[in-house]
C-alpha atoms as a PDB file:
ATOM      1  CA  UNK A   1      73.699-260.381 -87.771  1.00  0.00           C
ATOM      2  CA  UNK A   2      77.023-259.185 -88.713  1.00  0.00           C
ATOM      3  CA  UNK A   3      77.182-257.631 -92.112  1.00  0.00           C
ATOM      4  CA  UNK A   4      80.242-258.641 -93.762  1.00  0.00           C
ATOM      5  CA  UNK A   5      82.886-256.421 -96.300  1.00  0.00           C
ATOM      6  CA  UNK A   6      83.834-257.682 -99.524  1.00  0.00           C
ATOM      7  CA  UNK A   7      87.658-258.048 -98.058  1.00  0.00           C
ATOM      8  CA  UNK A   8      89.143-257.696 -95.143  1.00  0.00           C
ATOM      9  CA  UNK A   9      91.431-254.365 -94.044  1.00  0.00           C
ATOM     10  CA  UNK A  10      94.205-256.950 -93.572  1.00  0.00           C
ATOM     11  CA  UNK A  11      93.784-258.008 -96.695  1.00  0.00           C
ATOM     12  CA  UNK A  12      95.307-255.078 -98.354  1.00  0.00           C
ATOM     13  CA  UNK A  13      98.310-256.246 -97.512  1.00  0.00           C
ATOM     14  CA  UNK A  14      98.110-258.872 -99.792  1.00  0.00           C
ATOM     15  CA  UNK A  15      96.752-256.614-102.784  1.00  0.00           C
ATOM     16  CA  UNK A  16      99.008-256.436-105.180  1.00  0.00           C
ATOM     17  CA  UNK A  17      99.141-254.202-108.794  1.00  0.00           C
ATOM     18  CA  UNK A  18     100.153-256.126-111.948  1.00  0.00           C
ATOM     19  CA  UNK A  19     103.890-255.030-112.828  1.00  0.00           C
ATOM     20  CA  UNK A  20     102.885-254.110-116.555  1.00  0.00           C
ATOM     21  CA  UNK A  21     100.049-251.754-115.797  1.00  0.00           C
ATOM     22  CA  UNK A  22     102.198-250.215-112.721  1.00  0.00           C
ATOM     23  CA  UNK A  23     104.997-249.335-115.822  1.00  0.00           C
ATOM     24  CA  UNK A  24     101.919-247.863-117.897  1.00  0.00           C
ATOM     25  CA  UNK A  25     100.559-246.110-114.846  1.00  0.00           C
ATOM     26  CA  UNK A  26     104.669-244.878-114.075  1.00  0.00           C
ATOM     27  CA  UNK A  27     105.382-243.583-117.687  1.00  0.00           C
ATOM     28  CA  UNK A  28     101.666-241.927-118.128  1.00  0.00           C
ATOM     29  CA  UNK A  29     101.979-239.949-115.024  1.00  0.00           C
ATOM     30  CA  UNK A  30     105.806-238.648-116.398  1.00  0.00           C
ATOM     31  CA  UNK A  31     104.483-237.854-119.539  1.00  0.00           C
ATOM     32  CA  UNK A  32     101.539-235.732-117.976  1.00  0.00           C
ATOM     33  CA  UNK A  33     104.326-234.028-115.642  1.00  0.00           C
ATOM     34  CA  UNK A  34     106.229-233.730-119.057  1.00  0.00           C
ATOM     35  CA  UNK A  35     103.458-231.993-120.996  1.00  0.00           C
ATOM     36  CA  UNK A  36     102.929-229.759-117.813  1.00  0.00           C
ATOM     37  CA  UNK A  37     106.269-228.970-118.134  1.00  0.00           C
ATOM     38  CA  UNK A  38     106.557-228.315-121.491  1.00  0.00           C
ATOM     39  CA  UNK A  39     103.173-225.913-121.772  1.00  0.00           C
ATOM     40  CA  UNK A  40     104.340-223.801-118.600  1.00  0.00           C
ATOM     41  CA  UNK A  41     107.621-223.258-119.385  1.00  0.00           C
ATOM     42  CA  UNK A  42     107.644-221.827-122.793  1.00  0.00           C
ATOM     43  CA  UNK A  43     105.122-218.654-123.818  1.00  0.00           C
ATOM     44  CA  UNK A  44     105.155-216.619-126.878  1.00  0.00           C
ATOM     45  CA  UNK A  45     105.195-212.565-127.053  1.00  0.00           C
ATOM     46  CA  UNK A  46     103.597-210.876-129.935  1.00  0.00           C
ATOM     47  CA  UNK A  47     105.167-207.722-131.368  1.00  0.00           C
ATOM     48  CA  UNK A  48     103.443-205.321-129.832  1.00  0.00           C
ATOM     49  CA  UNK A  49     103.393-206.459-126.312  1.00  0.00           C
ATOM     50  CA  UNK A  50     106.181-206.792-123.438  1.00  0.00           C
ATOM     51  CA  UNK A  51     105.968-209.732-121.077  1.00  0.00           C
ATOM     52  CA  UNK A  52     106.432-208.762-117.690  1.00  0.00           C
ATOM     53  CA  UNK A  53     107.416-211.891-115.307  1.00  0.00           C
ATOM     54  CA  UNK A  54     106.823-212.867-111.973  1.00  0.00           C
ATOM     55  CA  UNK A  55     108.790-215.373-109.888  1.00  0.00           C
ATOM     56  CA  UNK A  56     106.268-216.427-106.724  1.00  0.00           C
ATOM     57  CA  UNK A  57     104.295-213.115-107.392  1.00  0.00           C
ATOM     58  CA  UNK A  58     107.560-210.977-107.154  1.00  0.00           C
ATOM     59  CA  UNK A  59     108.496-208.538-110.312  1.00  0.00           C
ATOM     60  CA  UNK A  60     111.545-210.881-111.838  1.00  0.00           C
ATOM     61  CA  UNK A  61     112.212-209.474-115.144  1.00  0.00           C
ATOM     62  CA  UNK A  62     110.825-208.199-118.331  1.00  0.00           C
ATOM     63  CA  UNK A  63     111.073-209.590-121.947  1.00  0.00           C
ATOM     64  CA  UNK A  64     110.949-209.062-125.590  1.00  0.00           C
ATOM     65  CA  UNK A  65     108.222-210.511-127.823  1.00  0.00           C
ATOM     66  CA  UNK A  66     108.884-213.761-129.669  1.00  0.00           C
ATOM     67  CA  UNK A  67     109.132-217.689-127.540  1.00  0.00           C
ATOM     68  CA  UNK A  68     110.689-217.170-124.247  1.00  0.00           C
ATOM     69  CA  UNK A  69     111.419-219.390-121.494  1.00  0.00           C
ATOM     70  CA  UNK A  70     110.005-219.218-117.734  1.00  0.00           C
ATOM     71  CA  UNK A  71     110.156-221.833-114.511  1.00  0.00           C
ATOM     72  CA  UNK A  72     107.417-223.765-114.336  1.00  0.00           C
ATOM     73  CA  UNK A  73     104.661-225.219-112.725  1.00  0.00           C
ATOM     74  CA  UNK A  74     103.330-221.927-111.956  1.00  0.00           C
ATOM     75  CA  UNK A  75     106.688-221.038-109.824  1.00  0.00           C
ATOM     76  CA  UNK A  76     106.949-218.088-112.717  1.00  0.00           C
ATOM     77  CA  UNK A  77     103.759-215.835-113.978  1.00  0.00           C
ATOM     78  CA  UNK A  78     103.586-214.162-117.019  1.00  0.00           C
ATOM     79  CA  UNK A  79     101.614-210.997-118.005  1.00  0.00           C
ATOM     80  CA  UNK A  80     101.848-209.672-121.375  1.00  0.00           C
ATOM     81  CA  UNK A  81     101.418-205.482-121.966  1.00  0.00           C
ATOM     82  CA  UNK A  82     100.749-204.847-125.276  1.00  0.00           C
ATOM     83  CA  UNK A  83     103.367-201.596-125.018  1.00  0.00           C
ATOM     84  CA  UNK A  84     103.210-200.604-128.738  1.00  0.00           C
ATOM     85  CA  UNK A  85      99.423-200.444-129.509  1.00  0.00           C
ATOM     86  CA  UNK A  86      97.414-197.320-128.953  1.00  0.00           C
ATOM     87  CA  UNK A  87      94.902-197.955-126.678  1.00  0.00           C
ATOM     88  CA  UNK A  88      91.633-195.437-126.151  1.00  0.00           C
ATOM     89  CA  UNK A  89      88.751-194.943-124.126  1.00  0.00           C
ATOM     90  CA  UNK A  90      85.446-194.050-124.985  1.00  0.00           C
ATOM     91  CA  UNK A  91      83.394-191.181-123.017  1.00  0.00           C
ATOM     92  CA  UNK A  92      79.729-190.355-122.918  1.00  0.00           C
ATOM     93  CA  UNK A  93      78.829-193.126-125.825  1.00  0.00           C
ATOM     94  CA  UNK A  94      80.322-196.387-126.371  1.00  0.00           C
ATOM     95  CA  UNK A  95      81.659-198.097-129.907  1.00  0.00           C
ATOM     96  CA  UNK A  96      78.887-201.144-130.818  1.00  0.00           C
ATOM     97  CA  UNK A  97      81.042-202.435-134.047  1.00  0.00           C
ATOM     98  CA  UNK A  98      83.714-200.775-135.461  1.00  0.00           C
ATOM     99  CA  UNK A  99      85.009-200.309-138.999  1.00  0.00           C
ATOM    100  CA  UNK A 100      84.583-198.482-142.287  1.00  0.00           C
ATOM    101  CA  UNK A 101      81.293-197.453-140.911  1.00  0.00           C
ATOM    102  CA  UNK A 102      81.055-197.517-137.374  1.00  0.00           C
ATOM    103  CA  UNK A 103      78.048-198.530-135.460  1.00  0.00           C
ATOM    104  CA  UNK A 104      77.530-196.414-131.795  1.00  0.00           C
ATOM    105  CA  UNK A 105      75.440-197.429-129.172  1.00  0.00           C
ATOM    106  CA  UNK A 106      72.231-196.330-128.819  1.00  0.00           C
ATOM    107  CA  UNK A 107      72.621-195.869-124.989  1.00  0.00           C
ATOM    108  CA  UNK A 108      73.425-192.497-123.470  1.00  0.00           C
ATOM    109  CA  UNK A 109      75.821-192.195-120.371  1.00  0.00           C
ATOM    110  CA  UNK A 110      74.654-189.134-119.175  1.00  0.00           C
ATOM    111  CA  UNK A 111      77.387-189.662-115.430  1.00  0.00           C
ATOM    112  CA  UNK A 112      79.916-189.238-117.579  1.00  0.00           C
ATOM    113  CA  UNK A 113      79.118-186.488-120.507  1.00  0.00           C
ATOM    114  CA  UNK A 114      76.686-184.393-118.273  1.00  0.00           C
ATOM    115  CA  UNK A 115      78.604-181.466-117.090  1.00  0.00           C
ATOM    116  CA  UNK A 116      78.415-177.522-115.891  1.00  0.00           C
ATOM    117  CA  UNK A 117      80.247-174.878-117.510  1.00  0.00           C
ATOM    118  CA  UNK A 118      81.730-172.029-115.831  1.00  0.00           C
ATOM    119  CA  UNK A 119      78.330-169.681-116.611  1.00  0.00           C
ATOM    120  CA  UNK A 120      76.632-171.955-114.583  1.00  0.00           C
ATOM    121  CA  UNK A 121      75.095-174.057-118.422  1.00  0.00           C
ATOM    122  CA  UNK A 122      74.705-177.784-118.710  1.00  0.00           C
ATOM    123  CA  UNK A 123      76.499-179.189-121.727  1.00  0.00           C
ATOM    124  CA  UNK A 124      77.050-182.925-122.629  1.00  0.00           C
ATOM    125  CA  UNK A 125      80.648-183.369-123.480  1.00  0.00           C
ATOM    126  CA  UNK A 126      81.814-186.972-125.550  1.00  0.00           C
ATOM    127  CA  UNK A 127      84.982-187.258-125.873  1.00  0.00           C
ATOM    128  CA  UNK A 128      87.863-189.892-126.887  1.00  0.00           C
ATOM    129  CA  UNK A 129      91.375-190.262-125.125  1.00  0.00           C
ATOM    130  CA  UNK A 130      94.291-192.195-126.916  1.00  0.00           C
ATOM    131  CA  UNK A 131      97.247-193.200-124.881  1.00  0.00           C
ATOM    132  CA  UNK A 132      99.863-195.960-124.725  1.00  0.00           C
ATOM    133  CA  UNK A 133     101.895-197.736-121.977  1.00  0.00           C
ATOM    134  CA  UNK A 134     105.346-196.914-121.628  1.00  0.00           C
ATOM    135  CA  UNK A 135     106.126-198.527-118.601  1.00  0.00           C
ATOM    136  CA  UNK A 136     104.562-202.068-118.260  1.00  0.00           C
ATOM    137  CA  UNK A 137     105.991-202.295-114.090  1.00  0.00           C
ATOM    138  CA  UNK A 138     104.546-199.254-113.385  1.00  0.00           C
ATOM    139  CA  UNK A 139     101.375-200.163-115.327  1.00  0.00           C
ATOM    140  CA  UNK A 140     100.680-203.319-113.411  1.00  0.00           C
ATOM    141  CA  UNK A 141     102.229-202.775-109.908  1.00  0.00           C
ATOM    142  CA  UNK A 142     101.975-199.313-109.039  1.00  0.00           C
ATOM    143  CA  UNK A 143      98.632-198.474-109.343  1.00  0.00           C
ATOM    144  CA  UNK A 144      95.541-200.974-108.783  1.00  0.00           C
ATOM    145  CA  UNK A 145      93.205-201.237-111.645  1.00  0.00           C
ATOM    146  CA  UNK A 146      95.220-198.251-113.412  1.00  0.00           C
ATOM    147  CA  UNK A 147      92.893-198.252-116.586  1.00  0.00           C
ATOM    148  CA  UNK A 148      90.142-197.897-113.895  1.00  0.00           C
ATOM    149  CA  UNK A 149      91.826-195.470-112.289  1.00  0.00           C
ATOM    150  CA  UNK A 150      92.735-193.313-115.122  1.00  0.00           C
ATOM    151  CA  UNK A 151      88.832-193.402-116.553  1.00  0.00           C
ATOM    152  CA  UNK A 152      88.082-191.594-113.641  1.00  0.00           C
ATOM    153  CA  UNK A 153      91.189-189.158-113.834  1.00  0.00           C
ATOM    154  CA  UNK A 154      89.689-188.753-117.349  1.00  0.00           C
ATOM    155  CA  UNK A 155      86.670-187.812-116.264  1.00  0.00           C
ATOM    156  CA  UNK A 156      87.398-185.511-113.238  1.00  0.00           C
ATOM    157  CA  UNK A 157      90.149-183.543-115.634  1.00  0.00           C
ATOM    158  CA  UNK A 158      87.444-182.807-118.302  1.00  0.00           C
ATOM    159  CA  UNK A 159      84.881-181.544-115.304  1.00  0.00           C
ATOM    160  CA  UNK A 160      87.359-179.336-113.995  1.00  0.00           C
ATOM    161  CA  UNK A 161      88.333-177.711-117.559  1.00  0.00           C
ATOM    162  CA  UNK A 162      84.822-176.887-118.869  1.00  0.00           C
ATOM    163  CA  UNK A 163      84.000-175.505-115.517  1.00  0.00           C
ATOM    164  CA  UNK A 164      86.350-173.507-116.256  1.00  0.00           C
ATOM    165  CA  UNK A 165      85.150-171.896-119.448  1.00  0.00           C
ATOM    166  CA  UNK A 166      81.429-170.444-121.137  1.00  0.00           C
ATOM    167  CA  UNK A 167      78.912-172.864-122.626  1.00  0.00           C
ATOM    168  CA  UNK A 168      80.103-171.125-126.032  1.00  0.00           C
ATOM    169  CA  UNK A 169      83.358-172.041-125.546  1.00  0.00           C
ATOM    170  CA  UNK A 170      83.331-175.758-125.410  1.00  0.00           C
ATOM    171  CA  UNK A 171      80.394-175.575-128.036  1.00  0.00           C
ATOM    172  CA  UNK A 172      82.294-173.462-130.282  1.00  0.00           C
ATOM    173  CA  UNK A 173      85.419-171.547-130.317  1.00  0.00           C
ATOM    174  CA  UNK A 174      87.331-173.426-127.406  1.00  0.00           C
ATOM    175  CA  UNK A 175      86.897-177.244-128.203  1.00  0.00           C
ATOM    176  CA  UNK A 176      90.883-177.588-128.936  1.00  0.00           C
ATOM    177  CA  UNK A 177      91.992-175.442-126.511  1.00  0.00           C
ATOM    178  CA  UNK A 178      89.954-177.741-124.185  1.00  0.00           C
ATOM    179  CA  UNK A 179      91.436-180.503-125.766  1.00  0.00           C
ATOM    180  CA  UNK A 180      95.027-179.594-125.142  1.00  0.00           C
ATOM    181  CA  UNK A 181      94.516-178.364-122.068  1.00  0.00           C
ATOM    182  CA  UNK A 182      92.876-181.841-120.463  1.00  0.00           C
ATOM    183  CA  UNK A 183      95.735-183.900-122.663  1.00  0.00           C
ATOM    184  CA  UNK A 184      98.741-181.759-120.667  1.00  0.00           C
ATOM    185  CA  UNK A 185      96.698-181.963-117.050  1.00  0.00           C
ATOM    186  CA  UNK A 186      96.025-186.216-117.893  1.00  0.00           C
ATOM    187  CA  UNK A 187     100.009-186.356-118.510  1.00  0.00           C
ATOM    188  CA  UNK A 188     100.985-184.463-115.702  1.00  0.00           C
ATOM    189  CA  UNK A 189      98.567-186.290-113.343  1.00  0.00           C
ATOM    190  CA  UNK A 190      99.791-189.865-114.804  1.00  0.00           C
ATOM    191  CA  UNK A 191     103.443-188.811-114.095  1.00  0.00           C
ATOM    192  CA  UNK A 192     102.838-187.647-110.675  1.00  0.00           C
ATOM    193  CA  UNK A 193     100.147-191.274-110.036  1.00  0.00           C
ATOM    194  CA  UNK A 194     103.452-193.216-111.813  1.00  0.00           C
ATOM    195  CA  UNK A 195     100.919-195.002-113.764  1.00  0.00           C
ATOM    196  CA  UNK A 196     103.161-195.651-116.789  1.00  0.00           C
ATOM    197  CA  UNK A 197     100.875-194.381-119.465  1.00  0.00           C
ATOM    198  CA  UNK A 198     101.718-192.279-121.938  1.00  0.00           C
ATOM    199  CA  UNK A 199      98.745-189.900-123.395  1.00  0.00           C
ATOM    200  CA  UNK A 200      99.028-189.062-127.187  1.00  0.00           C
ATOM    201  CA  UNK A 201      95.423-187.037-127.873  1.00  0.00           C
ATOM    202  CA  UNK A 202      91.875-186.048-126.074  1.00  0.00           C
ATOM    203  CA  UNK A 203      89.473-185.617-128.686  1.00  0.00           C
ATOM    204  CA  UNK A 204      86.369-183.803-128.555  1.00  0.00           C
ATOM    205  CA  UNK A 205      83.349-185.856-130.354  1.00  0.00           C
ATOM    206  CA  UNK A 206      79.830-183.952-129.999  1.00  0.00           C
ATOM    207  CA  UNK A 207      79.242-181.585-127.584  1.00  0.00           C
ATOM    208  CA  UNK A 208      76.026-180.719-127.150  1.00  0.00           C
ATOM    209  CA  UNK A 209      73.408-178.871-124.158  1.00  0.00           C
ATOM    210  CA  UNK A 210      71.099-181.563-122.970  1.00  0.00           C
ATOM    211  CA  UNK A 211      67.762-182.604-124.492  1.00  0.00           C
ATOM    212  CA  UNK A 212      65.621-180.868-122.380  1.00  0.00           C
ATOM    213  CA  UNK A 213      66.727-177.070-123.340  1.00  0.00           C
ATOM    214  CA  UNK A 214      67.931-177.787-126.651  1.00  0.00           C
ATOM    215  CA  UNK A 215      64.930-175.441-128.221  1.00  0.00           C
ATOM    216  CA  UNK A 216      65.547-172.663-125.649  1.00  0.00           C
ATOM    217  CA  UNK A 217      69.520-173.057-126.417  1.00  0.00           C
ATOM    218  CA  UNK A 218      68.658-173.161-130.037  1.00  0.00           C
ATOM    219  CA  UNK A 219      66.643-170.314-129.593  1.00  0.00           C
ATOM    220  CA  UNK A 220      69.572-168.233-127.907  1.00  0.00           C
ATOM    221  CA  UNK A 221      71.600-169.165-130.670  1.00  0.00           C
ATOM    222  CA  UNK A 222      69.259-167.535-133.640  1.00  0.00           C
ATOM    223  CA  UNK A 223      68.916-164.782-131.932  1.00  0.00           C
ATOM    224  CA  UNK A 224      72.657-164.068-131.496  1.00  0.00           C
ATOM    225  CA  UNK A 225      72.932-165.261-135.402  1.00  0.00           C
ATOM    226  CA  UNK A 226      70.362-162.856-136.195  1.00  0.00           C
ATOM    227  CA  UNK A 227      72.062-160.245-134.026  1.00  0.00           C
ATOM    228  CA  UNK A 228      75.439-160.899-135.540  1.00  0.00           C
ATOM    229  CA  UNK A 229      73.598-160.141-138.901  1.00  0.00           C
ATOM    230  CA  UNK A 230      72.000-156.781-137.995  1.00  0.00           C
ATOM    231  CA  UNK A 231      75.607-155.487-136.825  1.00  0.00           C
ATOM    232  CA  UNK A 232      77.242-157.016-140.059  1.00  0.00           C
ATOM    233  CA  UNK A 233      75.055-155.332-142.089  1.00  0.00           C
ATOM    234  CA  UNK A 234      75.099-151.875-140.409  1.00  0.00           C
ATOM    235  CA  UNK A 235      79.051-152.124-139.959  1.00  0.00           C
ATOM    236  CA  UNK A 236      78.385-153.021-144.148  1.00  0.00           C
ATOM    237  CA  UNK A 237      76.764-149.648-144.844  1.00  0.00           C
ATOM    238  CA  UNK A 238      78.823-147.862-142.720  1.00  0.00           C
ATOM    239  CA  UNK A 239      81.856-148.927-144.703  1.00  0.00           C
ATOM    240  CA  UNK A 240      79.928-148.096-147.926  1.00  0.00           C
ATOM    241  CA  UNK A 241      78.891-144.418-146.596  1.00  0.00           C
ATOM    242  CA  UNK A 242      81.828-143.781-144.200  1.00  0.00           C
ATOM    243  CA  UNK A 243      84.380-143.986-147.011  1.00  0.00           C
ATOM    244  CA  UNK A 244      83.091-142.260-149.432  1.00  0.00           C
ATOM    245  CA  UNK A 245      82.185-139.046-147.720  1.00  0.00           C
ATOM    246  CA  UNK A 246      85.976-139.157-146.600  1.00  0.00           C
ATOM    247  CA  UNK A 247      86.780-139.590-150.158  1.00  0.00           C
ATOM    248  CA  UNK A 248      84.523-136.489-151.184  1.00  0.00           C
ATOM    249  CA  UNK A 249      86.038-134.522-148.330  1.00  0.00           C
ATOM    250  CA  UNK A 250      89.357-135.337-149.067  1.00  0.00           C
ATOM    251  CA  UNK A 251      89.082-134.153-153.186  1.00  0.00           C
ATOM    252  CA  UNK A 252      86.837-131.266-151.848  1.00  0.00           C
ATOM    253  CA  UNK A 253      89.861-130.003-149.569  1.00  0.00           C
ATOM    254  CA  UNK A 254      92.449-130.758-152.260  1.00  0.00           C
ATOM    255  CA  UNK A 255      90.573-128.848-154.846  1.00  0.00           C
ATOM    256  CA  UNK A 256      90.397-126.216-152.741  1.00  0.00           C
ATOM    257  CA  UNK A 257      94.289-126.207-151.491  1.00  0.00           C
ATOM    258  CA  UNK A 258      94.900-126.364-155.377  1.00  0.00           C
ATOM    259  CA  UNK A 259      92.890-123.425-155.689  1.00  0.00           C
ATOM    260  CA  UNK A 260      94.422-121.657-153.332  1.00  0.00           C
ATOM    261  CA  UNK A 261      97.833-122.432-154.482  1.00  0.00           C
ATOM    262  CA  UNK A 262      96.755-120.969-157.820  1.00  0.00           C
ATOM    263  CA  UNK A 263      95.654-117.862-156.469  1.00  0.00           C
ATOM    264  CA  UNK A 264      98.849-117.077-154.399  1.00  0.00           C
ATOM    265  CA  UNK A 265     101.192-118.081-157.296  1.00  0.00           C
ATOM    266  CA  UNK A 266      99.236-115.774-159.598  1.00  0.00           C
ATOM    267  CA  UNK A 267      99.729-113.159-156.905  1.00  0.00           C
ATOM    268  CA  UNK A 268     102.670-113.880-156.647  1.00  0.00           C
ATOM    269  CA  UNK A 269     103.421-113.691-160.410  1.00  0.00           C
ATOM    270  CA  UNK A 270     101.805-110.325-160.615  1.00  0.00           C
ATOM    271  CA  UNK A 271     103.629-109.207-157.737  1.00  0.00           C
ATOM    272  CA  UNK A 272     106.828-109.642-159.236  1.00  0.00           C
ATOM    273  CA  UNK A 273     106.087-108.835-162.695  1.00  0.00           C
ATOM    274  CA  UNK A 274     104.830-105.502-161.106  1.00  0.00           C
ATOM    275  CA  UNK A 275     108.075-105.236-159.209  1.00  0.00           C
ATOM    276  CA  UNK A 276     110.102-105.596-162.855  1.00  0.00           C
ATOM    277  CA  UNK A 277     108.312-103.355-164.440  1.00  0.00           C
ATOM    278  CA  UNK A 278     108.889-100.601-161.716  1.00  0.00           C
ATOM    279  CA  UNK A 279     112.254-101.787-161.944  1.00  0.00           C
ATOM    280  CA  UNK A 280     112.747-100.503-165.843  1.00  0.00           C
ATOM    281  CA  UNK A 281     110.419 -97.515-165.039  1.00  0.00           C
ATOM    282  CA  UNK A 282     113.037 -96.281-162.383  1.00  0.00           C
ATOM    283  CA  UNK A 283     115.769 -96.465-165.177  1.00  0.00           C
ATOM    284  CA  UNK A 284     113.749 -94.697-167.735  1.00  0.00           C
ATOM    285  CA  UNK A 285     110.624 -92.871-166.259  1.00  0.00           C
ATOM    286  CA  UNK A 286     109.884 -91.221-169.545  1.00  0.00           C
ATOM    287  CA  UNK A 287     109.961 -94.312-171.907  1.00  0.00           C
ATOM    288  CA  UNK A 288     108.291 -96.581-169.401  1.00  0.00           C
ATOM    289  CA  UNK A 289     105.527 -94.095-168.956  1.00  0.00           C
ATOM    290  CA  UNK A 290     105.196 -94.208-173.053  1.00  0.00           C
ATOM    291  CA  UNK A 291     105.037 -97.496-172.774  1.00  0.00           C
ATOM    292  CA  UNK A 292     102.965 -98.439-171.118  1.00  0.00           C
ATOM    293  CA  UNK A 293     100.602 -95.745-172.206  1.00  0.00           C
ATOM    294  CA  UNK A 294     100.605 -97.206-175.867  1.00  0.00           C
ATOM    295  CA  UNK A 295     100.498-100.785-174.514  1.00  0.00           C
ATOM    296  CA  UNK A 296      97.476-100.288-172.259  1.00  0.00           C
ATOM    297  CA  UNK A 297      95.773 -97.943-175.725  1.00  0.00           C
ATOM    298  CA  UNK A 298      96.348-101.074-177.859  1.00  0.00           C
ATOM    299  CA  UNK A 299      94.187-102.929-175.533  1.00  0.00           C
ATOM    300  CA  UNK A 300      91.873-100.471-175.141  1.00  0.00           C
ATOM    301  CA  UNK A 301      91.361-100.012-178.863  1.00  0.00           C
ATOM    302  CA  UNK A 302      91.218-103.268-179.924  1.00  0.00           C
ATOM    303  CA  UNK A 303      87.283-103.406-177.626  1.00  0.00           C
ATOM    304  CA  UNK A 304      86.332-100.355-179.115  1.00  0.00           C
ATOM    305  CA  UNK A 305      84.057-100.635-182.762  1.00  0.00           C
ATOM    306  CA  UNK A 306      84.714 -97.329-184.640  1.00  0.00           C
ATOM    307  CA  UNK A 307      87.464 -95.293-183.888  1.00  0.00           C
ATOM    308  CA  UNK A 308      87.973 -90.976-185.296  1.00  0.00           C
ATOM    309  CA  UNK A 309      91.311 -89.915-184.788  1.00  0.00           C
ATOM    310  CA  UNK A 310      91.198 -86.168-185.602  1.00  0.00           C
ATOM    311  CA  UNK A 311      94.114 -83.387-185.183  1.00  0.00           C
ATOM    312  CA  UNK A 312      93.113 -80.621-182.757  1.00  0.00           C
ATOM    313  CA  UNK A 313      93.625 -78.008-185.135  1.00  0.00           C
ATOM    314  CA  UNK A 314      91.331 -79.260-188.124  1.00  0.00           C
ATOM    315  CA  UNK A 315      87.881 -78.079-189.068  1.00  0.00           C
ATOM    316  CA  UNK A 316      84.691 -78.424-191.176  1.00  0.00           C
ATOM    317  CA  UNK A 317      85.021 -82.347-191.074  1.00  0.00           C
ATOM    318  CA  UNK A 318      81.462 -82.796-189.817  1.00  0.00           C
ATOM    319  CA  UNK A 319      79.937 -83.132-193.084  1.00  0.00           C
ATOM    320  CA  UNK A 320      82.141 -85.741-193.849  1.00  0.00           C
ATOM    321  CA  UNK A 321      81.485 -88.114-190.313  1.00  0.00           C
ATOM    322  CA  UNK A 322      78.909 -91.055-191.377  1.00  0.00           C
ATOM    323  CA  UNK A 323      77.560 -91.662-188.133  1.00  0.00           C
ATOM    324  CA  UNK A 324      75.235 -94.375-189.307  1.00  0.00           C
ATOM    325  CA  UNK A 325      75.938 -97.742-188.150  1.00  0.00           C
ATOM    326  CA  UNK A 326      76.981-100.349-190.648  1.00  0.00           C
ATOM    327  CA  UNK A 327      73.996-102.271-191.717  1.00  0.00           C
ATOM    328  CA  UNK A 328      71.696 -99.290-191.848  1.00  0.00           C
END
C-alpha cells in the first residue's frame, strides 16, 4: 500500500507566506544584521592598554585607548595589550591571594627553583621578574607564546648566573649582584628575540639549600659563625696587646732620646763653659788661677764642720784648741 505525504512536492509551488509576517520576518533579520553591526564595529580601550588591529588576520594599525571604530563582521580583529601595566612572573612558588597580607601557595616547584651553583651545591632560588610591553606588534607577532617563551628565558638566565657563582654567594653576599646581572642578560636576550618587552627588576625572594641537607648546611654555617668568632676575638686581643706594647716602646725610646739629648747638651754646656773660662785664664793666668782657687775653697769649706785657720809662724795655741765635739 502506498504510504502517502501530507502534501505533495508540487505543491510547494502553491505555498505561499502571509505578506505581514514576511515584513516582520524582513525587518527582524535587518535589525539582527544591525545589532551585529553595531557590537562589531565599535570596541572600547582602557587606559592602560593599546589595541592592536587586524584586517583578515593582517597587522592593520594600532590605536589609543578610549571607543574606536573597526570593520565589521569579523573582517577586522582586535587585540588589546595592556602596554602601561607592570606585569610579573612568579618563580619557584606561586601567589594564592594577594593583598595587604598575601597568601602563597603551599606547593613547591622544585623544576624551576632547584638549581647548582658553581661549587658544585644545590640551592633553591625564588625569584620575581617585573617587566612591561613596549612594543605590542612585536609582542604578539614576532614571537609565539612570548610570555611562554620568556618564562623559560627567565629560567635558563637565572641557571646560568648562579652556576656561575658559590652557594654563599647567592645565599648571602651576591643576591643583588645576581639580580642585576640576570635583569641586563633578560634585556639583552629580549632585544636580540624582538619580543617587545621591556624588563624593569629581577628580584630575589628566598633562597634557600634544599630540605634534605638543610641540617648539614646549617651545620657548615655554625661552624664558620663560630670560626668567624674565634678570629674576631683573637684579632680583639691582639689589638688590645699589640698597641699598647708599641705605645710603651714608643715612650720608652723617647724617654731615652730625651735623655740622651740632656746628656749631650749638658756636655755640651760644660764644654763651652770650660772653653770660656780658659778663654779669661789665657788673658790673665795669674787672676784666673786665684780665682778659681778661692771659688773651688768656698765650696770646699762650706762641706767641712769646724774649720782652724792658724798663721804658720804662731805658737803655744794648743791649750787653747777645744777639740771636743759640740754636744759633749
Amino acid at each position: 500500500m502506498e504510504q502517502k505525504t501530507p502534501f505533495e512536492l508540487k505543491n510547494l509551488r502553491n505555498l505561499h507566506l502571509p505578506k505581514a509576517n514576511f515584513r516582520k520576518f524582513s525587518w527582524g533579520i535587518v535589525a539582527i544584521l544591525f545589532a551585529i553591526f553595531l557590537y562589531s564595529s565599535w570596541f572600547t580601550v582602557d587606559t592602560e592598554e593599546v589595541g592592536v588591529v587586524l584586517r583578515f588576520g593582517k597587522f592593520a594599525r594600532t590605536v589609543d585607548p578610549g571607543l574606536n571604530f573597526k570593520l565589521p563582521f569579523g573582517i577586522e580583529k582586535v587585540y588589546k595589550v595592556p602596554v602601561e601595566r607592570q606585569l610579573k612572573l612568579e618563580f619557584g612558588f606561586r601567589t594564592a591571594s594577594p593583598g595587604i597580607k598575601t597568601e602563597y601557595s603551599t606547593r613547591k616547584y622544585p623544576e624551576e627553583s632547584l638549581m647548582l651553583t658553581g661549587d658544585l651545591n644545590a640551592a633553591e632560588v625564588e625569584w620575581i621578574v617585573q617587566f612591561r610591553i613596549k612594543d605590542p606588534y612585536n609582542f604578539l607577532f614576532r614571537v609565539r607564546n612570548a610570555v611562554s617563551t620568556f618564562r623559560d628565558i627567565n629560567e635558563a638566565v637565572m641557571r646560568e648566573v648562579v652556576g656561575d657563582r658559590t652557594v654563599d654567594e647567592v645565599l648571602t653576599i651576591g643576591r643583588q649582584e645576581v639580580a642585576s646581572a640576570v635583569t641586563l642578560k633578560l634585556q639583552e636576550l629580549s632585544d636580540q628575540y624582538e619580543m617587545g618587552i621591556k624588563v624593569d627588576q629581577v628580584v630575589l625572594q628566598d633562597v634557600n639549600p634544599p630540605e634534605p641537607v638543610k641540617p648539614a648546611f646549617n651545620e657548615v654555617n655554625e661552624a664558620q659563625q663560630e670560626r668567624e668568632k674565634l678570629i674576631n676575638q683573637a684579632k680583639s686581643e691582639y689589638n688590645k696587646v699589640i698597641p699598647k706594647a708599641r705605645g710603651e716602646a714608643d715612650r720608652t725610646i723617647e724617654v731615652a732620646r730625651g735623655y740622651a739629648l740632656e746628656r749631650v747638651n749638658n756636655a755640651r754646656g760644660e764644654a763651652a763653659r770650660f772653653n770660656a773660662v780658659y778663654k779669661e785664664y789665657v788673658k790673665a793666668e795669674e787672676v784666673t788661677r786665684q780665682r778659681i782657687y778661692l771659688e773651688t775653697m768656698n765650696d770646699i769649706l762650706q762641706k767641712v764642720g769646724r774649720k782652724l785657720i792658724t798663721d804658720d809662724e804662731i805658737t803655744g795655741v794648743l791649750p787653747l784648741f777645744q777639740f771636743k765635739k759640740e754636744g759633749e
